[in-house]
C-alpha atoms as a PDB file:
ATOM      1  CA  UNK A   1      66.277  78.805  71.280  1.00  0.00           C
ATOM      2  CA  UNK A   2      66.202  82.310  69.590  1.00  0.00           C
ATOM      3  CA  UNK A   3      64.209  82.002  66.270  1.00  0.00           C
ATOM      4  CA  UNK A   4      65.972  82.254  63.072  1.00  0.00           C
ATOM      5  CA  UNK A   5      65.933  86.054  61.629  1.00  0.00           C
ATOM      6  CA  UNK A   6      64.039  85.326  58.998  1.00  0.00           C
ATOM      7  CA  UNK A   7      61.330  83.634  60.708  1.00  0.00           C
ATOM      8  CA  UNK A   8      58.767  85.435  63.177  1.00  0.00           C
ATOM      9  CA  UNK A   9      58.925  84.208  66.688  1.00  0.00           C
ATOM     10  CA  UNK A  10      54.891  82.736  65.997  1.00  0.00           C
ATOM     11  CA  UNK A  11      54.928  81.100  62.192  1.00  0.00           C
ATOM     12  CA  UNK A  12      57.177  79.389  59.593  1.00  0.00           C
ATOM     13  CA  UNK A  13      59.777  81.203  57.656  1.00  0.00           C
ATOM     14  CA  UNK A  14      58.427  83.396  54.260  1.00  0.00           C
ATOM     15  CA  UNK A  15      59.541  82.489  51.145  1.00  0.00           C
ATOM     16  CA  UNK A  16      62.094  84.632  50.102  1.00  0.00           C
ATOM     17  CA  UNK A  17      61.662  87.299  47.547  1.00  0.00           C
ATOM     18  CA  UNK A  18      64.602  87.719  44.995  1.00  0.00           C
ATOM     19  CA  UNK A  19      63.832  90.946  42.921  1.00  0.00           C
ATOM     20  CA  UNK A  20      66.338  91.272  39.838  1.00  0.00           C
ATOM     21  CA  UNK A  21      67.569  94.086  37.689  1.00  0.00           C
ATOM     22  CA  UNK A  22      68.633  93.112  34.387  1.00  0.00           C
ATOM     23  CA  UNK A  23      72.032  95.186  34.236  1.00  0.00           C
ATOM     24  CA  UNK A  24      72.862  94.927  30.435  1.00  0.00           C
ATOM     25  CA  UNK A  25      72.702  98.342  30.108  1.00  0.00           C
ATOM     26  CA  UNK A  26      70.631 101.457  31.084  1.00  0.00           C
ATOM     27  CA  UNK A  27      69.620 102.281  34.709  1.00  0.00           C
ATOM     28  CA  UNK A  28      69.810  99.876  36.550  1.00  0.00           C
ATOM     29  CA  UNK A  29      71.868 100.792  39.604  1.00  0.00           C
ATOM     30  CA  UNK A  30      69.607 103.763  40.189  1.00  0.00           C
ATOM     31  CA  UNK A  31      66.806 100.742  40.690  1.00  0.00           C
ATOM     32  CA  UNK A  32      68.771  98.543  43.121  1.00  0.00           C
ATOM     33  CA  UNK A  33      68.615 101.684  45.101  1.00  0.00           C
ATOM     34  CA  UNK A  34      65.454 103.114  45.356  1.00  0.00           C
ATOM     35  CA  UNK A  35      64.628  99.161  46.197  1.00  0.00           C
ATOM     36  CA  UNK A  36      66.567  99.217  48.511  1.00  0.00           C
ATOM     37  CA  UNK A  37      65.261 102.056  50.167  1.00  0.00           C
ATOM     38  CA  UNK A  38      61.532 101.144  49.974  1.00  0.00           C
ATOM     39  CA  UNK A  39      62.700  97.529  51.340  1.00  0.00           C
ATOM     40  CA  UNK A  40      62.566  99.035  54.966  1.00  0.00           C
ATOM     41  CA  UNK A  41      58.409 100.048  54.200  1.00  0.00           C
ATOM     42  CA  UNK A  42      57.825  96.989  52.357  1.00  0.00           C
ATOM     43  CA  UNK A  43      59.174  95.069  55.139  1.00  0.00           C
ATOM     44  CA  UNK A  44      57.396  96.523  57.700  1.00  0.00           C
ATOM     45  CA  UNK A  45      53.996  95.577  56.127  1.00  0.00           C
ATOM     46  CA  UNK A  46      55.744  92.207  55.694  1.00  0.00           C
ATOM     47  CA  UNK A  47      57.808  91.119  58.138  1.00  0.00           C
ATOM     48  CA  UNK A  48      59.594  88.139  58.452  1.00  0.00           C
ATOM     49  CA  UNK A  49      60.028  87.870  54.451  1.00  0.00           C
ATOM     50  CA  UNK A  50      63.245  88.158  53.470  1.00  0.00           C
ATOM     51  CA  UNK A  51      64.249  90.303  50.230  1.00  0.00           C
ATOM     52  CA  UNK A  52      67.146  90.672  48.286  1.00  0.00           C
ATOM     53  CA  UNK A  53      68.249  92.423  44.695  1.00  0.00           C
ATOM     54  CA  UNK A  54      70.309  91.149  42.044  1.00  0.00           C
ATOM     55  CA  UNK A  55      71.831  92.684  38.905  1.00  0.00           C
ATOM     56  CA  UNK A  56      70.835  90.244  36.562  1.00  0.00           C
ATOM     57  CA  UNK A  57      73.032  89.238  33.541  1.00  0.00           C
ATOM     58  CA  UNK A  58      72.655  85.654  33.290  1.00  0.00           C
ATOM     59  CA  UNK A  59      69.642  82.816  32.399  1.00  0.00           C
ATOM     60  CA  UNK A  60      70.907  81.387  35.877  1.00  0.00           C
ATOM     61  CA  UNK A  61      70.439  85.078  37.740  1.00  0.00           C
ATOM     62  CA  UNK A  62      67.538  85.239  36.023  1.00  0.00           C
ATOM     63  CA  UNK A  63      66.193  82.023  37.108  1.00  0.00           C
ATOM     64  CA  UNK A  64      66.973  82.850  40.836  1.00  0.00           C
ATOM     65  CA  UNK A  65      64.212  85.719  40.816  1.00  0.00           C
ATOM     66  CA  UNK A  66      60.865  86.020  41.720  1.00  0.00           C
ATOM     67  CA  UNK A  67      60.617  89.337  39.953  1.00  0.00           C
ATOM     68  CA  UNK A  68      62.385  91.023  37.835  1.00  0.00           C
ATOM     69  CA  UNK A  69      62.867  94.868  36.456  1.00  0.00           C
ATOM     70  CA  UNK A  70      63.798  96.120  32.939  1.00  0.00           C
ATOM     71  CA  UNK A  71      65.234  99.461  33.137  1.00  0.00           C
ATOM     72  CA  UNK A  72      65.529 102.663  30.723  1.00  0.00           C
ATOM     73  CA  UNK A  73      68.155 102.849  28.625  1.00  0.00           C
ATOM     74  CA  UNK A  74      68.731 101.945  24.997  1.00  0.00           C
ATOM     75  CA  UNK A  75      66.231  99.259  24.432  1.00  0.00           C
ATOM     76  CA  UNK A  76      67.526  98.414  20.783  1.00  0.00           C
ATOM     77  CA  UNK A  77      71.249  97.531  22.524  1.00  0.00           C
ATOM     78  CA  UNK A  78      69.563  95.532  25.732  1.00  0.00           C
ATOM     79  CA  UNK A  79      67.631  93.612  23.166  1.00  0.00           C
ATOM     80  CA  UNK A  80      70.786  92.823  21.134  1.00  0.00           C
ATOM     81  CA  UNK A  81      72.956  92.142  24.686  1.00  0.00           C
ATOM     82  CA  UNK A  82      70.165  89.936  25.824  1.00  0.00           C
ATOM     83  CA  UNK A  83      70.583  88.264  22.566  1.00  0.00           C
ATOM     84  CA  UNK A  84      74.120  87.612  22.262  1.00  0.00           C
ATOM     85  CA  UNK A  85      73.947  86.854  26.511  1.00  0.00           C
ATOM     86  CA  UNK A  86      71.871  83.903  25.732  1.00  0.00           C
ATOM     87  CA  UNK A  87      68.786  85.865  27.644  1.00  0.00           C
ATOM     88  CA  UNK A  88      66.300  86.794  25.475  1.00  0.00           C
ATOM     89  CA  UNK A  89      64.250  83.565  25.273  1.00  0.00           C
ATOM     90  CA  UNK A  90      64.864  82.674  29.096  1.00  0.00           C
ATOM     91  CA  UNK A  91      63.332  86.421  29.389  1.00  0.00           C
ATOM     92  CA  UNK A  92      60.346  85.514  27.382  1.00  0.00           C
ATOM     93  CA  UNK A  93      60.338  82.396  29.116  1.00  0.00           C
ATOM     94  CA  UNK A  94      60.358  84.180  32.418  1.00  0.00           C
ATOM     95  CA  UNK A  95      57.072  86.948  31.212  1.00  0.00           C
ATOM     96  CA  UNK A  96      54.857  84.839  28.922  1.00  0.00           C
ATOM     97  CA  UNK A  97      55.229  81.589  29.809  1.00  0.00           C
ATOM     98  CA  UNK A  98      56.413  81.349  33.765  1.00  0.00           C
ATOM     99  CA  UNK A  99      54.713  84.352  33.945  1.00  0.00           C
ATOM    100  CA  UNK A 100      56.215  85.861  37.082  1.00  0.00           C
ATOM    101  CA  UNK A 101      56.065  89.487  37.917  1.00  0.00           C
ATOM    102  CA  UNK A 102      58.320  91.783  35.331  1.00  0.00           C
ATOM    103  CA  UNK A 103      58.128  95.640  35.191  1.00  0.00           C
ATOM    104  CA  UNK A 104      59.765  98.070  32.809  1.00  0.00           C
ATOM    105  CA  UNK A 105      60.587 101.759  32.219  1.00  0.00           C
ATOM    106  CA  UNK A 106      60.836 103.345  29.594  1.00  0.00           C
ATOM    107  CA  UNK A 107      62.971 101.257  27.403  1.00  0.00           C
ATOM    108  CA  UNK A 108      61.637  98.324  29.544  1.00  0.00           C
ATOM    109  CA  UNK A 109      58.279  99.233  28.112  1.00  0.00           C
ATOM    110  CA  UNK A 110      59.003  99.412  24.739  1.00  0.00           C
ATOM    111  CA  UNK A 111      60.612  95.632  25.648  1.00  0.00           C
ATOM    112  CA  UNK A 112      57.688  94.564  27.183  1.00  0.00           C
ATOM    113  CA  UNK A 113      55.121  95.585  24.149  1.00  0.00           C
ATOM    114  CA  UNK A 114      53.690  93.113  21.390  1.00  0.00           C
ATOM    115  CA  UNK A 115      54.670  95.372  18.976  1.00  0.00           C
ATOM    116  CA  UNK A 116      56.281  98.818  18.641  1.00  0.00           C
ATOM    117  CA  UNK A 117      56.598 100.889  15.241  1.00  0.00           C
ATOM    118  CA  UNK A 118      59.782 103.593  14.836  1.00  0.00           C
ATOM    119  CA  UNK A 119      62.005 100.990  15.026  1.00  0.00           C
ATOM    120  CA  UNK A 120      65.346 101.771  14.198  1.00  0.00           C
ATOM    121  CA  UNK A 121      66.570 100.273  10.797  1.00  0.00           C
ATOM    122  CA  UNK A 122      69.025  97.925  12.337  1.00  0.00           C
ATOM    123  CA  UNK A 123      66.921  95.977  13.713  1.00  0.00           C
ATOM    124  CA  UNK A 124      65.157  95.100  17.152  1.00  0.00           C
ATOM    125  CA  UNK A 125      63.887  91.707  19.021  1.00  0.00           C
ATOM    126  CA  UNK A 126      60.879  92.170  21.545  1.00  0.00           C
ATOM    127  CA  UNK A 127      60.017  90.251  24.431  1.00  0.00           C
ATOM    128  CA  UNK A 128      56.395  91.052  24.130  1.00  0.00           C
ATOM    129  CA  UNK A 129      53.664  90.414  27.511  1.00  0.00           C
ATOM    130  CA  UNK A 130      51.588  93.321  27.280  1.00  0.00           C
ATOM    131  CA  UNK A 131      48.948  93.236  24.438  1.00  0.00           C
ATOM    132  CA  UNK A 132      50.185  97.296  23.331  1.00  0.00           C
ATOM    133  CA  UNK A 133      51.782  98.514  20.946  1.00  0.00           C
ATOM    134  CA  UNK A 134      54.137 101.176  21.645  1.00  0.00           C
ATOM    135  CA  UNK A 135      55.573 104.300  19.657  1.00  0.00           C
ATOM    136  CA  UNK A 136      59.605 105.097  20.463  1.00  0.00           C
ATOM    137  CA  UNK A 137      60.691 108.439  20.899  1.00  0.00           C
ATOM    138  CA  UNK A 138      57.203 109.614  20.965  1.00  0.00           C
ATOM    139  CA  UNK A 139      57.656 113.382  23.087  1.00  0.00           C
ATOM    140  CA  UNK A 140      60.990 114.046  20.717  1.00  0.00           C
ATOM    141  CA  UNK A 141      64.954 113.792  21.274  1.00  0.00           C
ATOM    142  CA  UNK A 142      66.778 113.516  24.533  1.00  0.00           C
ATOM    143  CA  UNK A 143      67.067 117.983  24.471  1.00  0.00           C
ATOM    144  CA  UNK A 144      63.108 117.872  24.523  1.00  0.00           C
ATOM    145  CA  UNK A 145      62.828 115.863  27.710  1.00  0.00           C
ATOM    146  CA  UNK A 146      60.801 116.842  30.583  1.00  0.00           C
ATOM    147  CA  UNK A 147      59.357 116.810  33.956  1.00  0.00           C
ATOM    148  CA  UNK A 148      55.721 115.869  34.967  1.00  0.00           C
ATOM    149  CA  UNK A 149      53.607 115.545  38.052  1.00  0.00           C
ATOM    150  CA  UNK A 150      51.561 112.297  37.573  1.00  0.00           C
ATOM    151  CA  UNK A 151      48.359 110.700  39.545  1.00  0.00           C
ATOM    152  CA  UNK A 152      48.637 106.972  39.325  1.00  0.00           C
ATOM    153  CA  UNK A 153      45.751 104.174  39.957  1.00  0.00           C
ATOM    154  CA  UNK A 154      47.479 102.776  42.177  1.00  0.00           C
ATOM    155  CA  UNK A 155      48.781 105.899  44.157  1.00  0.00           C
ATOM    156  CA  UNK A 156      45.298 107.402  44.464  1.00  0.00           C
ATOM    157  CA  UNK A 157      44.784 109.904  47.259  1.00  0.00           C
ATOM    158  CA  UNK A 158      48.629 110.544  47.469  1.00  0.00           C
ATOM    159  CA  UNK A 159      51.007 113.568  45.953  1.00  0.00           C
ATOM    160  CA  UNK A 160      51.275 113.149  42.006  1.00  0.00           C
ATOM    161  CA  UNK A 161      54.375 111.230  41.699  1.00  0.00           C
ATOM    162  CA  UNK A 162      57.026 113.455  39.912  1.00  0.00           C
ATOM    163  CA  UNK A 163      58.360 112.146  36.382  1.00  0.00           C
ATOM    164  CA  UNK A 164      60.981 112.019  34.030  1.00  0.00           C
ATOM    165  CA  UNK A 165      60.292 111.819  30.531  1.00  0.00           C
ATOM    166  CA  UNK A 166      64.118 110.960  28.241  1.00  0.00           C
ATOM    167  CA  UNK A 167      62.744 110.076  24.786  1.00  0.00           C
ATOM    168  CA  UNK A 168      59.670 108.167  25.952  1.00  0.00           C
ATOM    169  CA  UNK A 169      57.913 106.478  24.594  1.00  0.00           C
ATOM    170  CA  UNK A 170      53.734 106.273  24.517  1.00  0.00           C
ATOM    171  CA  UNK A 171      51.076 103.483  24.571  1.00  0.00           C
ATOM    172  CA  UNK A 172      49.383 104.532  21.338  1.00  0.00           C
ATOM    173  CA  UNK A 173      46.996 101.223  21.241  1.00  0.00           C
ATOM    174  CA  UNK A 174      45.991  98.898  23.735  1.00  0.00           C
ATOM    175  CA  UNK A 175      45.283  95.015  21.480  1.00  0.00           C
ATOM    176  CA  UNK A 176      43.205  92.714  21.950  1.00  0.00           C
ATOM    177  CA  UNK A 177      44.104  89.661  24.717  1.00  0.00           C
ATOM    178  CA  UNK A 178      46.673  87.438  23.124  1.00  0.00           C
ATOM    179  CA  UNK A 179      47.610  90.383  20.684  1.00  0.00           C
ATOM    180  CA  UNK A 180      44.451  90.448  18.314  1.00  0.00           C
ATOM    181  CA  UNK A 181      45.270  93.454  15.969  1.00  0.00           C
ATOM    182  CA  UNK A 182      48.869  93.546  16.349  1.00  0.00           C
ATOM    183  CA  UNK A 183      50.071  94.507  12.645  1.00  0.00           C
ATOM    184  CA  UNK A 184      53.301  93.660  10.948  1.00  0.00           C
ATOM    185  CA  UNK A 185      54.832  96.269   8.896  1.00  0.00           C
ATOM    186  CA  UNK A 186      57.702  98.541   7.735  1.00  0.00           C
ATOM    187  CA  UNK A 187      58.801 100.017  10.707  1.00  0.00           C
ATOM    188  CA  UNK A 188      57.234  97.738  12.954  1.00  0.00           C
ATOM    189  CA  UNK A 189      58.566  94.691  15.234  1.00  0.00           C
ATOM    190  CA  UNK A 190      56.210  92.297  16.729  1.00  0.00           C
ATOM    191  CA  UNK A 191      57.241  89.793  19.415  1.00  0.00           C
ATOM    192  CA  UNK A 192      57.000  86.349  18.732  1.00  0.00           C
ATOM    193  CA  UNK A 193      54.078  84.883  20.157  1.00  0.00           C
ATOM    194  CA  UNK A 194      53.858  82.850  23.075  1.00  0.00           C
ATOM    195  CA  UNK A 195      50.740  81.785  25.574  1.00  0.00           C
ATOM    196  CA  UNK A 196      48.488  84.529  25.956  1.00  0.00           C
ATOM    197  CA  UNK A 197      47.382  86.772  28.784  1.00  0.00           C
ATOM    198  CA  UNK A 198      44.091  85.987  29.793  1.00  0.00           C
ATOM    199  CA  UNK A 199      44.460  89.411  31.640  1.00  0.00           C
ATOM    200  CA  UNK A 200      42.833  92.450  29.953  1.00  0.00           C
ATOM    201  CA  UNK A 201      45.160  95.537  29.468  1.00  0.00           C
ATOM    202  CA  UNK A 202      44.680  98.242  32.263  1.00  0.00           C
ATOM    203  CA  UNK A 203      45.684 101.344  31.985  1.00  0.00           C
ATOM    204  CA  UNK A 204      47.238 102.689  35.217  1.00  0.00           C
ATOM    205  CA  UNK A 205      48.149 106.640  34.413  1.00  0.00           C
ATOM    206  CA  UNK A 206      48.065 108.774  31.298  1.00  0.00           C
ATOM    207  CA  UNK A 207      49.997 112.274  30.840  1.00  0.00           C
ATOM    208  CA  UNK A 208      47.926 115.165  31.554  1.00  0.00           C
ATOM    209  CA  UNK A 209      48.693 116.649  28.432  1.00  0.00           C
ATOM    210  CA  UNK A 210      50.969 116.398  25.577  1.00  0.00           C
ATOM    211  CA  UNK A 211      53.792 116.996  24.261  1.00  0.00           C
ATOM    212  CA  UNK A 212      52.247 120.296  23.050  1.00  0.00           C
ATOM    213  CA  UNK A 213      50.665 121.281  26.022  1.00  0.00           C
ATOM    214  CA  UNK A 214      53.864 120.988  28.045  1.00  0.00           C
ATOM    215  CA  UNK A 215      55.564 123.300  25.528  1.00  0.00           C
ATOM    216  CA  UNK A 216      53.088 126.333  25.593  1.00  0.00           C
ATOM    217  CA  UNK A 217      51.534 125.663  28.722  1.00  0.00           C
ATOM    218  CA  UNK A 218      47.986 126.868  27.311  1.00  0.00           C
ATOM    219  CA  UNK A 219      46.362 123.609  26.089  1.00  0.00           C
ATOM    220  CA  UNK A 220      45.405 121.073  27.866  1.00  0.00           C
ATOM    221  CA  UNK A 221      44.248 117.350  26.754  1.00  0.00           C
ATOM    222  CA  UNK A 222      40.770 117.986  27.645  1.00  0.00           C
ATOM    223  CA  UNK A 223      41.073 121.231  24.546  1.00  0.00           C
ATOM    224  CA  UNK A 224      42.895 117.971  22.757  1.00  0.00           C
ATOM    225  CA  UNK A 225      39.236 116.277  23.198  1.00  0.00           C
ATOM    226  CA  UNK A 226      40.953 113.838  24.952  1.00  0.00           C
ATOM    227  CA  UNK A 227      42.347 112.217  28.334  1.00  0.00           C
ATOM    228  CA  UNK A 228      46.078 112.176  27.873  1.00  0.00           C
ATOM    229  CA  UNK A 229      48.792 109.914  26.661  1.00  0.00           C
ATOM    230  CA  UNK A 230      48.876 106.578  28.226  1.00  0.00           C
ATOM    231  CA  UNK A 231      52.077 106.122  30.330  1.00  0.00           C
ATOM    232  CA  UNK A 232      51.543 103.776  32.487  1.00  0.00           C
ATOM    233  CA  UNK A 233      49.712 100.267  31.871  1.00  0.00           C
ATOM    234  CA  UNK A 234      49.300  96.628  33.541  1.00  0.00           C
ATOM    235  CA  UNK A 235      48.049  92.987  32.244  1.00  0.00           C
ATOM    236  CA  UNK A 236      49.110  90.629  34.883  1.00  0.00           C
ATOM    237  CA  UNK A 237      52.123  89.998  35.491  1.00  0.00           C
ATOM    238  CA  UNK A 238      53.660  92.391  33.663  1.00  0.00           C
ATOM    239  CA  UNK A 239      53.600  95.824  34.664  1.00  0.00           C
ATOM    240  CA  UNK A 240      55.138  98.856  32.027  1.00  0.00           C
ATOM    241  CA  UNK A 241      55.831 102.805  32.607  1.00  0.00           C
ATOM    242  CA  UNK A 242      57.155 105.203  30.137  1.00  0.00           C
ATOM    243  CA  UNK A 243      59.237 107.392  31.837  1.00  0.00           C
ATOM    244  CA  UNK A 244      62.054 107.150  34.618  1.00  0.00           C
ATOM    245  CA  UNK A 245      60.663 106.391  38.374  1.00  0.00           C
ATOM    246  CA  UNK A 246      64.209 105.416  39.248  1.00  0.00           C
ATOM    247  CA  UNK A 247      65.660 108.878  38.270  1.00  0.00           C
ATOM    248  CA  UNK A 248      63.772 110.603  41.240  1.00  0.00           C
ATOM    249  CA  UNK A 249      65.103 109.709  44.511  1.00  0.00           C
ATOM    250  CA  UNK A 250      61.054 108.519  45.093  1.00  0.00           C
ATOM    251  CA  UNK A 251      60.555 105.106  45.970  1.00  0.00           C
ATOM    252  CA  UNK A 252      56.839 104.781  46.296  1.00  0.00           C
ATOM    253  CA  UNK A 253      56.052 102.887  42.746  1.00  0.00           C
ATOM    254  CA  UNK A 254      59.217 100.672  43.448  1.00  0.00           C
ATOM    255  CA  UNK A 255      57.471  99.841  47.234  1.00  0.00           C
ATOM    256  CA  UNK A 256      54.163  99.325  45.159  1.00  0.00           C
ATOM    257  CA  UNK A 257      55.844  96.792  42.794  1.00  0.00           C
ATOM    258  CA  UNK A 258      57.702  94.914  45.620  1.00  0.00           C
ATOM    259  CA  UNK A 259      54.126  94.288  47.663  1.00  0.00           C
ATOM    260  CA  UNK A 260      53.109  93.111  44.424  1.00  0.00           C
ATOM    261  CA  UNK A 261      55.579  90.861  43.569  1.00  0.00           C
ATOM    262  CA  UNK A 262      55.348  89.131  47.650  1.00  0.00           C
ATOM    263  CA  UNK A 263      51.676  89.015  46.828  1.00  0.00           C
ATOM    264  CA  UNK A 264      52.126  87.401  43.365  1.00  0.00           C
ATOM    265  CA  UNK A 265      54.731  84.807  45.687  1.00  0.00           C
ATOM    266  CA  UNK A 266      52.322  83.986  48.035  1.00  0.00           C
ATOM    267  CA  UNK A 267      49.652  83.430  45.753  1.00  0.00           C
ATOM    268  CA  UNK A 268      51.821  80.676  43.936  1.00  0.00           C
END
């Protein structure tokens, strides 16, 4: 008898690993893809676990996934899709309370943050899971986007991983666990509290520089007196990047995420 293809020839079948994309709008097809190409390394490390990626528009998609992805795009209209959809509590459900693994770019971070001022005046709903709050639209409008090489935490001793930054925004404060110091205000959304992270916020790769810098190309953030804007953070579960990994044909943060995720399954 031939074993099954998902099993190896000597153990049981892995559980399998359902990654979703929540495809209300933004980019999400550009994620399905560079997951599917760093499936083939991911598997290799793993083998005998199946995988599989799902545009997610539904609370029953949703509740199919071990993982899921928020994408860039307009996070004001995903919030107010997710909304109408029916999704936004099953997605706060799915970060703060089932707390499986979630990570989100750019728009995804915003999302993902306890609170995040520059709001627009019509309004915007937050799923909250990462004790930050964010600033919108932080490096300018879509004409003053840019590129920039990066060295992540948890890419150390490889090539800077090359970014896009499309009206990004910035970690300008990392809270306290469970939100302590979050402020309400005009201009300001917080997102409605639910258990809190025992995790402490780390802070996974900052900008080399800021906006100014990359304009003149003479100062750096160490003549700022400081160590750059934070772009890229983690607490738990949840997992939040300001600019555009899916944009760049590299899949080496979405190969990252995916071992993390199987690891976060297995743990379970």
């Amino acid at each position: 008898m031939q074993p099954d293809a998902a099993t190896p020839a000597n153990g049981p079948a892995q559980t399998p690993i359902t990654i979703g994309v929540l495809a209300l709008q933004g980019a999400f097809i550009e994620h399905i893809t560079l997951l599917q190409r760093a499936a083939a390394t991911v598997t290799s490390k793993h083998p005998g676990t199946p995988l599989s990626f799902i545009e997610v528009r539904t609370p029953s998609e949703l509740a199919s996934c071990t993982g899921l992805i928020l994408p860039g795009g307009e996070s004001t209209a995903i919030s107010l899709i997710a909304e109408r959809c029916g999704l936004l509590e099953p997605l706060r459900e799915f970060v703060k309370v089932q707390r499986r693994p979630v990570w989100g770019t750019c728009a995804g971070l915003i999302l993902l943050a306890e609170s995040a001022n520059k709001s627009k005046a019509t309004g915007q709903e937050l799923i909250g899971g990462l004790d930050v709050r964010v600033q919108r639209n932080y490096f300018g409008r879509q004409v003053e986007s840019f590129e920039a090489g990066l060295r992540l935490k948890f890419l150390e001793g490889q090539e800077p991983f090359h970014s896009v930054f499309i009206r990004a925004p910035v970690v300008e404060k990392v809270l306290g666990v469970g939100g302590e110091g979050v402020e309400e205000g005009e201009g300001t959304v917080v997102a409605p509290a639910r258990r809190a992270q025992k995790a402490e916020v780390e802070i996974m790769g900052r900008l080399p520089g800021r906006a100014k810098a990359l304009r003149d190309q003479t100062t750096t953030a160490e003549d700022l007196g400081e160590d750059g804007d934070i772009v890229a953070v983690r607490q738990g579960n949840v997992f939040g990047a300001a600019f555009h990994p899916e944009l760049t044909g590299d899949e080496r943060i979405h190969a990252w995420w995916m071992e993390e995720v199987i690891k976060a399954a297995k743990a379970a």
